[in-house]
PDB file of N, CA and C in Angstrom:
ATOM      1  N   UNK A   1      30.662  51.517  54.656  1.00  0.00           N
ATOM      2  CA  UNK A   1      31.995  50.974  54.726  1.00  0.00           C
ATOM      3  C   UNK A   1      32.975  52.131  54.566  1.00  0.00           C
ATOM      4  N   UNK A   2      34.303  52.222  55.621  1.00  0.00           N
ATOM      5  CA  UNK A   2      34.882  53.049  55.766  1.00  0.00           C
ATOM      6  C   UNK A   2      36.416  52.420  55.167  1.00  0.00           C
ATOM      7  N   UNK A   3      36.941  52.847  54.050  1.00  0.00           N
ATOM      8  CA  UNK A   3      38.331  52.190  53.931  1.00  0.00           C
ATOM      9  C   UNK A   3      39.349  53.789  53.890  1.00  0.00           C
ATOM     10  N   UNK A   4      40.482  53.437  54.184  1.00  0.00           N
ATOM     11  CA  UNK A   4      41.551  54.175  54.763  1.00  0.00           C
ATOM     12  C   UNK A   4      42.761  53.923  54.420  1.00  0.00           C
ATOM     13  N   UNK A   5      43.863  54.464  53.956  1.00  0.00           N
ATOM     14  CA  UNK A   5      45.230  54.076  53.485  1.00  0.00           C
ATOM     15  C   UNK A   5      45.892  55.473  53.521  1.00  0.00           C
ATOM     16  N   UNK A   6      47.120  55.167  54.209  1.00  0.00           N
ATOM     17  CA  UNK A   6      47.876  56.524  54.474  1.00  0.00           C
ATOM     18  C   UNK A   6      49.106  56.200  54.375  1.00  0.00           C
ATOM     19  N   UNK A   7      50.158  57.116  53.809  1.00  0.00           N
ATOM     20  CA  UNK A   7      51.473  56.962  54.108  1.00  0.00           C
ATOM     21  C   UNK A   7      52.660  57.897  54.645  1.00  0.00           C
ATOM     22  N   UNK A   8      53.274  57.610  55.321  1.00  0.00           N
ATOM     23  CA  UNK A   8      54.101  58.463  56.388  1.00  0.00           C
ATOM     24  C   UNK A   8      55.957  58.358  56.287  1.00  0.00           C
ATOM     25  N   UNK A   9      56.241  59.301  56.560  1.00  0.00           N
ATOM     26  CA  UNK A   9      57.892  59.028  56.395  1.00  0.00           C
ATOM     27  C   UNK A   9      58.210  58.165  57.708  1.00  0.00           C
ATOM     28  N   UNK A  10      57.471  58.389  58.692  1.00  0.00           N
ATOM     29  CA  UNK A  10      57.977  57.610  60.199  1.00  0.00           C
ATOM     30  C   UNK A  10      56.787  57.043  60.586  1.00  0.00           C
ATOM     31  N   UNK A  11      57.090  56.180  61.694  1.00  0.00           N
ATOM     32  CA  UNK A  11      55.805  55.724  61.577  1.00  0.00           C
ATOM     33  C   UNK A  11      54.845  56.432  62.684  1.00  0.00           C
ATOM     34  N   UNK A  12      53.279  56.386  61.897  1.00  0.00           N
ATOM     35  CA  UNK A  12      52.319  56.901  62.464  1.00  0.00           C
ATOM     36  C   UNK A  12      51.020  56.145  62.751  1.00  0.00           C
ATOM     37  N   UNK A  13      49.903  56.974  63.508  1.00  0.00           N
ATOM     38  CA  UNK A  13      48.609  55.683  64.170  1.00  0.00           C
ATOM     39  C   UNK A  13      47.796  56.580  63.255  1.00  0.00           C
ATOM     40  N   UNK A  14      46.617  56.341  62.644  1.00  0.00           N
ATOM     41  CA  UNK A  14      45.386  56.677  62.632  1.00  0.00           C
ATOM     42  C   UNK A  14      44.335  56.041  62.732  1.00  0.00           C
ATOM     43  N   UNK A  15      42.746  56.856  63.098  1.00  0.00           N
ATOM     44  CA  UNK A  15      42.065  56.203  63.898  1.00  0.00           C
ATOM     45  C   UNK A  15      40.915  56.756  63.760  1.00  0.00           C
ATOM     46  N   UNK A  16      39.684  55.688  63.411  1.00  0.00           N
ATOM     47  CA  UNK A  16      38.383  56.757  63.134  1.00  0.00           C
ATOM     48  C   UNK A  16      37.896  56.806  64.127  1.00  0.00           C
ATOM     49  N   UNK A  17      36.971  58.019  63.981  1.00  0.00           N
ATOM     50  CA  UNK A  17      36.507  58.842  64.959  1.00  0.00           C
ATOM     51  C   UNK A  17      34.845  58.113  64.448  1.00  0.00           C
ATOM     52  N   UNK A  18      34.203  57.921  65.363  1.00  0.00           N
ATOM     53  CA  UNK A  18      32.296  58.448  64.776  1.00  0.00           C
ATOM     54  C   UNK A  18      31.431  58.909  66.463  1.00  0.00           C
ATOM     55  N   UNK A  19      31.075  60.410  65.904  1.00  0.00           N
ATOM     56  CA  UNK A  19      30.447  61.255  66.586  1.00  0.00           C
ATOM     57  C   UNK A  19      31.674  61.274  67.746  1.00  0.00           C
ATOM     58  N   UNK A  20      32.446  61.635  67.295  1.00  0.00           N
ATOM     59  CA  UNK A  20      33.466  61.999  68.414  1.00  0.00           C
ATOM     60  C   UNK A  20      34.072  60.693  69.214  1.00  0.00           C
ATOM     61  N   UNK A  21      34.024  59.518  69.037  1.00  0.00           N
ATOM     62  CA  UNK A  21      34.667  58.100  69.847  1.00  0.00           C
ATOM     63  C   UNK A  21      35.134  57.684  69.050  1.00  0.00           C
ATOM     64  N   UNK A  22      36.457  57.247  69.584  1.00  0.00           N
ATOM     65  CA  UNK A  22      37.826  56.383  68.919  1.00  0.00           C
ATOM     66  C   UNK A  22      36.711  55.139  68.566  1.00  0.00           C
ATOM     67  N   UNK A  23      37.017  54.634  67.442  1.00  0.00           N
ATOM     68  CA  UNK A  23      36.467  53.352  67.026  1.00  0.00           C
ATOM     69  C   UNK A  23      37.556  52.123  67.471  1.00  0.00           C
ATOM     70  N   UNK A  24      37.554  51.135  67.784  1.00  0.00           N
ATOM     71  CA  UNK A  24      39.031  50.534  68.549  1.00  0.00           C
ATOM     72  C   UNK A  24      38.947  49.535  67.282  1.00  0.00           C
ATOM     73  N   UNK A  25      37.834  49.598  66.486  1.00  0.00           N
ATOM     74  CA  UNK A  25      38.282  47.837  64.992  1.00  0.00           C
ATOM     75  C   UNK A  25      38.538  48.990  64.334  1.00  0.00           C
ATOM     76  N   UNK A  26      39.411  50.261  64.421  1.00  0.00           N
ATOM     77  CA  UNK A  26      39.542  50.899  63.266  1.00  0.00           C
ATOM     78  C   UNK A  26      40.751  51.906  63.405  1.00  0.00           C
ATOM     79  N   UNK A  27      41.741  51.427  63.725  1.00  0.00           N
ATOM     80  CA  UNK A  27      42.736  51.585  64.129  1.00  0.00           C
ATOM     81  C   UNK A  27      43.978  50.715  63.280  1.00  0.00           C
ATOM     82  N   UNK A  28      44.749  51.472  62.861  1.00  0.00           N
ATOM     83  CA  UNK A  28      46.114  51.334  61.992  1.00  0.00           C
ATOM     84  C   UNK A  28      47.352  52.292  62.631  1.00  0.00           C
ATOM     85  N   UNK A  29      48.554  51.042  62.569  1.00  0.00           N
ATOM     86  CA  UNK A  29      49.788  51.885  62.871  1.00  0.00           C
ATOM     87  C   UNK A  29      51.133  51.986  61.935  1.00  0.00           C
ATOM     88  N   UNK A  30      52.058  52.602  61.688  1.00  0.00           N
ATOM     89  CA  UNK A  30      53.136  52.063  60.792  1.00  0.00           C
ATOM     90  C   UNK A  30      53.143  53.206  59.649  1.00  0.00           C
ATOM     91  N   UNK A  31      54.200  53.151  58.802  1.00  0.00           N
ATOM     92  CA  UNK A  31      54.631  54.036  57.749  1.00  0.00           C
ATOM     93  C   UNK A  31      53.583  54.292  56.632  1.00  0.00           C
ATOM     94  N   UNK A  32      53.051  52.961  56.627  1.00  0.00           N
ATOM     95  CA  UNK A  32      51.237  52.652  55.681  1.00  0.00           C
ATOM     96  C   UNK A  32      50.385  52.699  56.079  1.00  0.00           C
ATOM     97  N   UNK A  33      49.751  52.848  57.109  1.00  0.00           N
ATOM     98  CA  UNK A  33      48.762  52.360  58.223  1.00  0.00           C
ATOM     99  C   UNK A  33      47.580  52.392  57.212  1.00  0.00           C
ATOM    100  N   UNK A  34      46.801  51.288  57.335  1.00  0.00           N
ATOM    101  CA  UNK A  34      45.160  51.147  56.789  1.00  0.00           C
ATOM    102  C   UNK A  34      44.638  50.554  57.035  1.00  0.00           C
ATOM    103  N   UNK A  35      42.888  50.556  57.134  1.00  0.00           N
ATOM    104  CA  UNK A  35      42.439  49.917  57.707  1.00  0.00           C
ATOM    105  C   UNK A  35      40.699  49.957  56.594  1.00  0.00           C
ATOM    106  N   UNK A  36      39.648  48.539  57.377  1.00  0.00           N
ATOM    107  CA  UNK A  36      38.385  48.784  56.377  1.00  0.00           C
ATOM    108  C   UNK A  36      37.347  48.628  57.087  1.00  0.00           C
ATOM    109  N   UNK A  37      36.071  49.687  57.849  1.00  0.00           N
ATOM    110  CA  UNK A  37      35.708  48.554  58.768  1.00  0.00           C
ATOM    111  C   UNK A  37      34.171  48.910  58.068  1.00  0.00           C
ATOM    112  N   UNK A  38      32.943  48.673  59.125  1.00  0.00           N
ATOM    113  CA  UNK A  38      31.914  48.990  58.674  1.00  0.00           C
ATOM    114  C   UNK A  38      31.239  49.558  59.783  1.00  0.00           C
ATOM    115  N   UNK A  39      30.712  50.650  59.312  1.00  0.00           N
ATOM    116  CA  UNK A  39      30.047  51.919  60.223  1.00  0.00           C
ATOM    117  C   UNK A  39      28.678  51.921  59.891  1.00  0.00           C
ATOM    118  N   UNK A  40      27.465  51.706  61.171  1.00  0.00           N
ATOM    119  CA  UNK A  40      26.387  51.605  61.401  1.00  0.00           C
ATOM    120  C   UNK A  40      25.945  53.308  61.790  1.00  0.00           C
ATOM    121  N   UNK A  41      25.314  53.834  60.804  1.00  0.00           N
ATOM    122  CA  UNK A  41      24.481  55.182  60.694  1.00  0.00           C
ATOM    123  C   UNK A  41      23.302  55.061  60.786  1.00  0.00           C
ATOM    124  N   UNK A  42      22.325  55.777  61.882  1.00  0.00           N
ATOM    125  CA  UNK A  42      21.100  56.192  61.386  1.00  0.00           C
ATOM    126  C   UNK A  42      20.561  56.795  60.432  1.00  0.00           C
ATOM    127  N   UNK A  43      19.121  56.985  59.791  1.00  0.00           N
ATOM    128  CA  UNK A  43      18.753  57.426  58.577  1.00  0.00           C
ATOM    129  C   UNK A  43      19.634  58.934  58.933  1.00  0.00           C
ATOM    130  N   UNK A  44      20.388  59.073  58.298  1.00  0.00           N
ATOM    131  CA  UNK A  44      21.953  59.857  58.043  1.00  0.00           C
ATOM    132  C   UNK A  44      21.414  60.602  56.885  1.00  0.00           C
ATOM    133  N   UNK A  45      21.415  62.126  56.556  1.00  0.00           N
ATOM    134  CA  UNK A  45      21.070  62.602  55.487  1.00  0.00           C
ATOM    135  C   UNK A  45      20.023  62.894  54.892  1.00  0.00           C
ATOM    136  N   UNK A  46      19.305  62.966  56.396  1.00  0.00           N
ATOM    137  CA  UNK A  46      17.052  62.900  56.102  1.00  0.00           C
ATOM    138  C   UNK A  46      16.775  64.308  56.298  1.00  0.00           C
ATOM    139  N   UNK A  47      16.173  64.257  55.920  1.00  0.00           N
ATOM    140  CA  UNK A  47      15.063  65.462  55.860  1.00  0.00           C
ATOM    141  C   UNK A  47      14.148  65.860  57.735  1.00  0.00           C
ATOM    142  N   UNK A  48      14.376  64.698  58.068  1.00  0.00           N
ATOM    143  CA  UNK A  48      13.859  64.576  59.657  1.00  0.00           C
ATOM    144  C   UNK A  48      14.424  65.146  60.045  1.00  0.00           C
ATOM    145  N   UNK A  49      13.204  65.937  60.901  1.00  0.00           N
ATOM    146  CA  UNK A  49      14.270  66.781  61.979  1.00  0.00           C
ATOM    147  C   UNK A  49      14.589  65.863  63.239  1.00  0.00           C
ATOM    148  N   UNK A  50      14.097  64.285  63.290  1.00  0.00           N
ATOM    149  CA  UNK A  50      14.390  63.766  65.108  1.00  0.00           C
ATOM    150  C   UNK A  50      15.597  62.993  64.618  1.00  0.00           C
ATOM    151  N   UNK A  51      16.199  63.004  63.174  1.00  0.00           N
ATOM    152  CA  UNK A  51      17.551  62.360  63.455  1.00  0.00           C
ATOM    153  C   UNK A  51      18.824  63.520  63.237  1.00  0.00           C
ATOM    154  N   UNK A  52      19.808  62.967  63.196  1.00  0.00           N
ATOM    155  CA  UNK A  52      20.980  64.144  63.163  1.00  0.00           C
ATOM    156  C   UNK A  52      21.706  63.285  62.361  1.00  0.00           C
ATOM    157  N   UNK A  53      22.979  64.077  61.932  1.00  0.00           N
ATOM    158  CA  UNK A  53      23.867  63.260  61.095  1.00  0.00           C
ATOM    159  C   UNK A  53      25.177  62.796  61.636  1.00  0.00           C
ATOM    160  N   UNK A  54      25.412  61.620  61.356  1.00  0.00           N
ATOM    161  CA  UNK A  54      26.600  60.709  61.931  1.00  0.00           C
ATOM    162  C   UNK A  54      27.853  61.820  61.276  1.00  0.00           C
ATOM    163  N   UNK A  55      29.118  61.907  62.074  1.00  0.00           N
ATOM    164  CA  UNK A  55      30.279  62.484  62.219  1.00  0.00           C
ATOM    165  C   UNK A  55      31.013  61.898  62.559  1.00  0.00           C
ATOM    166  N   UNK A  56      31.869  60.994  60.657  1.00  0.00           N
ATOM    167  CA  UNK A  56      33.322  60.266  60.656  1.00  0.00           C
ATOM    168  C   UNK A  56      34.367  61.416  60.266  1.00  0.00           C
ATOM    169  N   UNK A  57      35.641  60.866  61.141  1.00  0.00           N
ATOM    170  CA  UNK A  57      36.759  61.270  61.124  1.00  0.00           C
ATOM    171  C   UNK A  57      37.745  60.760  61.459  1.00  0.00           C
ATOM    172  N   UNK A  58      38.855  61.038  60.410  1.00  0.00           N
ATOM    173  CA  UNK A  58      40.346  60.108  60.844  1.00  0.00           C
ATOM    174  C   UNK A  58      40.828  60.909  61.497  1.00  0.00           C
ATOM    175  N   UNK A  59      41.584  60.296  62.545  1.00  0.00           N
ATOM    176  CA  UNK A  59      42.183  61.115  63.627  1.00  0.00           C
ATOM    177  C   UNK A  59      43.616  60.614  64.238  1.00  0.00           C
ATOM    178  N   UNK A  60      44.736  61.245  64.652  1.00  0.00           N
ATOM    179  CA  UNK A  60      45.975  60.627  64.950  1.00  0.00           C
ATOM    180  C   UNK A  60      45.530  61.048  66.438  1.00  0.00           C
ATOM    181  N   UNK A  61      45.444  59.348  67.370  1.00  0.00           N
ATOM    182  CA  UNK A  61      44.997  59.494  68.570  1.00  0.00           C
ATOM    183  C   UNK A  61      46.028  59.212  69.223  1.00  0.00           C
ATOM    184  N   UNK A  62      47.320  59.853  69.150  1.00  0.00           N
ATOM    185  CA  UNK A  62      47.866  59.843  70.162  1.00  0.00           C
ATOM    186  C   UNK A  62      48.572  61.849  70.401  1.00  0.00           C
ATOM    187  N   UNK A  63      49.298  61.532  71.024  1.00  0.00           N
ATOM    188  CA  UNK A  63      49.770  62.888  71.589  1.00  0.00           C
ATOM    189  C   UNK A  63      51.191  63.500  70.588  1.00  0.00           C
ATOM    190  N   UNK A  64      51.644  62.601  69.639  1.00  0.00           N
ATOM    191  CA  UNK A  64      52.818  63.111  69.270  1.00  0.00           C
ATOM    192  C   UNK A  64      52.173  63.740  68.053  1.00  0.00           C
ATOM    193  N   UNK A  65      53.459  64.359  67.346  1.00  0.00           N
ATOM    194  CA  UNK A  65      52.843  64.868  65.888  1.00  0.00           C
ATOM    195  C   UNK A  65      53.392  64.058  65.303  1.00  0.00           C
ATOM    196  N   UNK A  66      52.339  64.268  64.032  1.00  0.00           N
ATOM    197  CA  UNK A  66      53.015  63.145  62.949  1.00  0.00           C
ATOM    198  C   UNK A  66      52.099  63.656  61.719  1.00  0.00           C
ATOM    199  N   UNK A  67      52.970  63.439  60.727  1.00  0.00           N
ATOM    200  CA  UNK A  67      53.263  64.449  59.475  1.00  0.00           C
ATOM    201  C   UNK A  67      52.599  63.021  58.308  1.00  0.00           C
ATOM    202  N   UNK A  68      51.614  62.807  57.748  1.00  0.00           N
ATOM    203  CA  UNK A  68      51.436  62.114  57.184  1.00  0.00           C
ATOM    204  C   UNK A  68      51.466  62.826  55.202  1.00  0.00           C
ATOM    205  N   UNK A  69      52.116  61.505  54.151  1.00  0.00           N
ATOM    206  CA  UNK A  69      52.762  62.233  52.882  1.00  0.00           C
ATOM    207  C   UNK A  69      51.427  62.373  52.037  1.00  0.00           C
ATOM    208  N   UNK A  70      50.434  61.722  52.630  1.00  0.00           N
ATOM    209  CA  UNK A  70      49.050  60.731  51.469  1.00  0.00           C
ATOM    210  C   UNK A  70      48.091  60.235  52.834  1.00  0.00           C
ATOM    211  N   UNK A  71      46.653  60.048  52.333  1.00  0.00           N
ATOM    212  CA  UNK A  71      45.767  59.877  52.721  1.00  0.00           C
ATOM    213  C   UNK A  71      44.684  59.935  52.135  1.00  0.00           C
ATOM    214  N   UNK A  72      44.397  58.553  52.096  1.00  0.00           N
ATOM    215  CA  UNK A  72      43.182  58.399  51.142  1.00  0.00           C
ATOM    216  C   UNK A  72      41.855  57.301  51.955  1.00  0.00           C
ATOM    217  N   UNK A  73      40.503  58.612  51.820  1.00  0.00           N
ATOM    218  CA  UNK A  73      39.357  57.989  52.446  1.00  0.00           C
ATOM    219  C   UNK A  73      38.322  57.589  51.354  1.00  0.00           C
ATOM    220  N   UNK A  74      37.817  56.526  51.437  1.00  0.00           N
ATOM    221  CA  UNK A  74      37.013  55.922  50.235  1.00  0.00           C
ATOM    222  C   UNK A  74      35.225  55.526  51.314  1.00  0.00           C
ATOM    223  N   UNK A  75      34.348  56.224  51.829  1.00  0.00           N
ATOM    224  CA  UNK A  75      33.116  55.736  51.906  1.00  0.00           C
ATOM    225  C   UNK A  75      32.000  55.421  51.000  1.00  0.00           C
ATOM    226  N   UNK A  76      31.472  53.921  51.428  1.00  0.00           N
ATOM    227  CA  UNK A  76      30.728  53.569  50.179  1.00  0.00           C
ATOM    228  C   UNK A  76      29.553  53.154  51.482  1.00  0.00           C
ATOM    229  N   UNK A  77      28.607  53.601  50.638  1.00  0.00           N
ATOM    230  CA  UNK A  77      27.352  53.165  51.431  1.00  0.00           C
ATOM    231  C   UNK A  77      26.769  51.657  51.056  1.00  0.00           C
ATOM    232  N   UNK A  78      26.629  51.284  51.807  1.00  0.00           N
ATOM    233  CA  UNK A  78      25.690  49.741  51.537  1.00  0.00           C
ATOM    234  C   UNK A  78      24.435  49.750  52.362  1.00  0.00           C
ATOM    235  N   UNK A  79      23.706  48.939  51.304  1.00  0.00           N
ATOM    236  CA  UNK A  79      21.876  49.188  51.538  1.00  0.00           C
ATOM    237  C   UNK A  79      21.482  47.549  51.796  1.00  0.00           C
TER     238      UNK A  79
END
C-alpha cells in the first residue's frame, strides 16, 4: 500500500510511477493532492537472481513546474 499527501502553494498533479508507468488510480491534483492505492510486487527484495525489484515513484506528470512545500510517502507492505 502506497499512501501520499503533498502540499503546494498553487495548485499541482502528482502521480505514481511503478517501473516507469503512470499508474492512472494514483493520481492527485490541487494545493493538497493525495492519494492511497495498492501496488502488486513480485517477490521484491529476494535473493533470486530471476526476479528484479519493483521501482515506485512520485512523479509531477505533466510538463509545467511546480514547486511542492511537503511531501509525505508512507509504504506499508501487506502479506
Amino acid at each position: 500500500m502506497v499512501a501520499v499527501d503533498a502540499d503546494a502553494a498553487a495548485a499541482s498533479t502528482i502521480q505514481l510511477t511503478k517501473n516507469g508507468v503512470l499508474q492512472p488510480q494514483a493520481q492527485s491534483a490541487g494545493t493538497s493532492p493525495t492519494f492511497t492505492t495498492l501496488v502488486q510486487v513480485p517477490q521484491n527484495n529476494t535473493n533470486c537472481c530471476c526476479t528484479s525489484p519493483t521501482t515506485i515513484q512520485v512523479v509531477n506528470p505533466t510538463a509545467a513546474a511546480e514547486t511542492l512545500t511537503s511531501l509525505n510517502v508512507v509504504v506499508t507492505k501487506l502479506c
